[in-house]
C-alpha atoms as a PDB file:
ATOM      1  CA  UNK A   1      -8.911  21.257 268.010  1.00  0.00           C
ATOM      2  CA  UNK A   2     -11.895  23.199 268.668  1.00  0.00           C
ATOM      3  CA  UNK A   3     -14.755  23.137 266.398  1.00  0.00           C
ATOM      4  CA  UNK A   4     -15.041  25.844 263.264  1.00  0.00           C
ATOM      5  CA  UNK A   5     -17.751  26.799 261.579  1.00  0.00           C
ATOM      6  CA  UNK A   6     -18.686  27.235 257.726  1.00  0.00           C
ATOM      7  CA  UNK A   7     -18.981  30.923 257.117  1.00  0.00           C
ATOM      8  CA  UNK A   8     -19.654  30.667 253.590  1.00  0.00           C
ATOM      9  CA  UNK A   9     -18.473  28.196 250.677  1.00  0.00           C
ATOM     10  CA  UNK A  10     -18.837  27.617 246.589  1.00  0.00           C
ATOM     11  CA  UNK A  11     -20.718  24.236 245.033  1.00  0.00           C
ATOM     12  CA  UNK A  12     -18.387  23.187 242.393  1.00  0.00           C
ATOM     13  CA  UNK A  13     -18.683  20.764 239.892  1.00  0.00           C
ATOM     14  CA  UNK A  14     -18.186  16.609 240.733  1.00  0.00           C
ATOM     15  CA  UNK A  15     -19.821  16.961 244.031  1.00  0.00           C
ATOM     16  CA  UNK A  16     -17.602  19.299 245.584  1.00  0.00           C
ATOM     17  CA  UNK A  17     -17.538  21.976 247.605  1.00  0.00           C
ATOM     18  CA  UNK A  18     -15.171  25.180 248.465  1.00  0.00           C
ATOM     19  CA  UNK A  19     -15.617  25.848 252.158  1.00  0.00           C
ATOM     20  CA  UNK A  20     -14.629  29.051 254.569  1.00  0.00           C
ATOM     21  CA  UNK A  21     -14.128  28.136 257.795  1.00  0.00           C
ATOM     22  CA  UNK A  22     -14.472  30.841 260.336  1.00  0.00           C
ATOM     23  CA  UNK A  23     -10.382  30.899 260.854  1.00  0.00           C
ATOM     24  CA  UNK A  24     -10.968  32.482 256.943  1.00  0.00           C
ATOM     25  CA  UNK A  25      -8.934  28.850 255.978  1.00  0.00           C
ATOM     26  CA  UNK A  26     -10.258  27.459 252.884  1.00  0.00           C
ATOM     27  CA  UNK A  27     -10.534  23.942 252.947  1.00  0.00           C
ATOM     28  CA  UNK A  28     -12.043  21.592 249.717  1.00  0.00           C
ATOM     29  CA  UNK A  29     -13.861  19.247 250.618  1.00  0.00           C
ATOM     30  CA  UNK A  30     -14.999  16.024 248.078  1.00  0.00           C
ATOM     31  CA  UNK A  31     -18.818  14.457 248.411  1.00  0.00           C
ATOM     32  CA  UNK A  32     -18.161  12.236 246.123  1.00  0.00           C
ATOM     33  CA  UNK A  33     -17.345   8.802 248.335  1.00  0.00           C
ATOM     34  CA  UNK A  34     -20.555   9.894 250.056  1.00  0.00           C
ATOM     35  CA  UNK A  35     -22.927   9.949 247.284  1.00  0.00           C
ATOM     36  CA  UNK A  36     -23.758   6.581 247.430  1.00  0.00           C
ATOM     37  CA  UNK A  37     -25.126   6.534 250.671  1.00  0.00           C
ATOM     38  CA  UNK A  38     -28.279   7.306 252.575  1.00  0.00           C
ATOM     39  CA  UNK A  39     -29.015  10.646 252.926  1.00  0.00           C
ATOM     40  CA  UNK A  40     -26.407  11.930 250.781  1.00  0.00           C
ATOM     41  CA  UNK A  41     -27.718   9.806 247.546  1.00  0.00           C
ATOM     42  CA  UNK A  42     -30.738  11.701 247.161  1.00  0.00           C
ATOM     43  CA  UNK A  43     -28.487  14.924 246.547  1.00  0.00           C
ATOM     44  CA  UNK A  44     -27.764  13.323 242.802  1.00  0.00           C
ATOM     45  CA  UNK A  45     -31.655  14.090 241.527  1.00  0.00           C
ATOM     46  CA  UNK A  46     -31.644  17.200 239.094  1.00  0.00           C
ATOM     47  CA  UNK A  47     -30.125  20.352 241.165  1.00  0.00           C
ATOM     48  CA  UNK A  48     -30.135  18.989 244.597  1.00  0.00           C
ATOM     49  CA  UNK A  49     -26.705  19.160 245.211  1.00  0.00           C
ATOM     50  CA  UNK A  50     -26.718  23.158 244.416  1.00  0.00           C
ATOM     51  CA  UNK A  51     -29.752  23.782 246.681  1.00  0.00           C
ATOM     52  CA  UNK A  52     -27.042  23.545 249.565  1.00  0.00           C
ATOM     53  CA  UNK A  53     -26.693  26.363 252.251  1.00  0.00           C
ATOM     54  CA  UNK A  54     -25.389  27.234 255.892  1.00  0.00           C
ATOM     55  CA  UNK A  55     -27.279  26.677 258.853  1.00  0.00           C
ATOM     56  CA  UNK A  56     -25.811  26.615 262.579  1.00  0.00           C
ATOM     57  CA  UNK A  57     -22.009  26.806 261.193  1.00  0.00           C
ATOM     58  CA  UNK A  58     -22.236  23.798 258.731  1.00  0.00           C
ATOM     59  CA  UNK A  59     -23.786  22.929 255.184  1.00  0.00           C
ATOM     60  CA  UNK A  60     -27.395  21.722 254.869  1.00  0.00           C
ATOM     61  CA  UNK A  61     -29.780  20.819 252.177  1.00  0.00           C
ATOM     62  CA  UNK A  62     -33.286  20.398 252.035  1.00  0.00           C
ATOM     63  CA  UNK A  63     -35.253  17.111 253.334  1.00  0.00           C
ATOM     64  CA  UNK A  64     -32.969  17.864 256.614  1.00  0.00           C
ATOM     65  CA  UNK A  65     -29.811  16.447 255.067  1.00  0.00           C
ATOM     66  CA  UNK A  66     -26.582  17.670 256.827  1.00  0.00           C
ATOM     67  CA  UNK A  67     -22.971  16.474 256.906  1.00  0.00           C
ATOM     68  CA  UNK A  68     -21.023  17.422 260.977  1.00  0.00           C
ATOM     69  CA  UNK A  69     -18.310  20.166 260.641  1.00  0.00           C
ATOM     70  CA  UNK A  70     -15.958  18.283 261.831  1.00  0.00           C
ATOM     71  CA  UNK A  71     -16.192  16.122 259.293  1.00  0.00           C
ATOM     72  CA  UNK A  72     -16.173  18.941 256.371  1.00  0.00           C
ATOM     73  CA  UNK A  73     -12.809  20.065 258.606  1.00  0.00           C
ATOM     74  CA  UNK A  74     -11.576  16.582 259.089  1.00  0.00           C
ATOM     75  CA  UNK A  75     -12.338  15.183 255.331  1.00  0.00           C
ATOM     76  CA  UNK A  76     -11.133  18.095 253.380  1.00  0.00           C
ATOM     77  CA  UNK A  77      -7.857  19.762 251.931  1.00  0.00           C
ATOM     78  CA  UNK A  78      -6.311  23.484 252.267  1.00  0.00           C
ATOM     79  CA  UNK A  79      -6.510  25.366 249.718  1.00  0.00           C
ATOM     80  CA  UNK A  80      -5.984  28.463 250.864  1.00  0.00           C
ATOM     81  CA  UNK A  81      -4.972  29.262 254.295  1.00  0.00           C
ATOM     82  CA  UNK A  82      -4.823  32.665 256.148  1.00  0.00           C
ATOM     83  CA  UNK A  83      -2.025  33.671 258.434  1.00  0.00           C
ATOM     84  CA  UNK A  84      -2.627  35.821 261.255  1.00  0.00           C
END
């Protein structure tokens, strides 16, 4: 499988979020199991989580924490997918 970028996505609530991949499949994908762990712990303090955004095809957050796209592809489940 090739590698997809996030074109956009939704924070939801418990650490989740609601990704587009550039195929237009929506995939969810769950932080939780990774918010225990360096980097991704310091996302718990006050709004961090929310501050998240896309840079070069994959979700970042500030203090240069990132998660792989292959891993938000890999990790999460359809929710919606697009035939074409």
């Amino acid at each position: 499988m090739s590698l997809l970028d996030v074109v956009d996505f939704q924070v939801t609530d418990e650490y989740q979020l609601l990704l587009t991949f550039e195929n237009q499949e929506k995939r969810l994908f769950d932080m939780r199991p990774f918010m225990e762990t360096p980097p991704w712990n310091r996302l718990k303090h006050g709004d961090m989580f929310r501050k998240a955004h896309i840079q070069q095809g994959t979700i970042v957050w500030p203090g240069q924490i990132d998660i792989d796209p292959e891993t938000l592809y890999e990790l999460s489940t359809v929710t919606e997918k697009t035939v074409c």
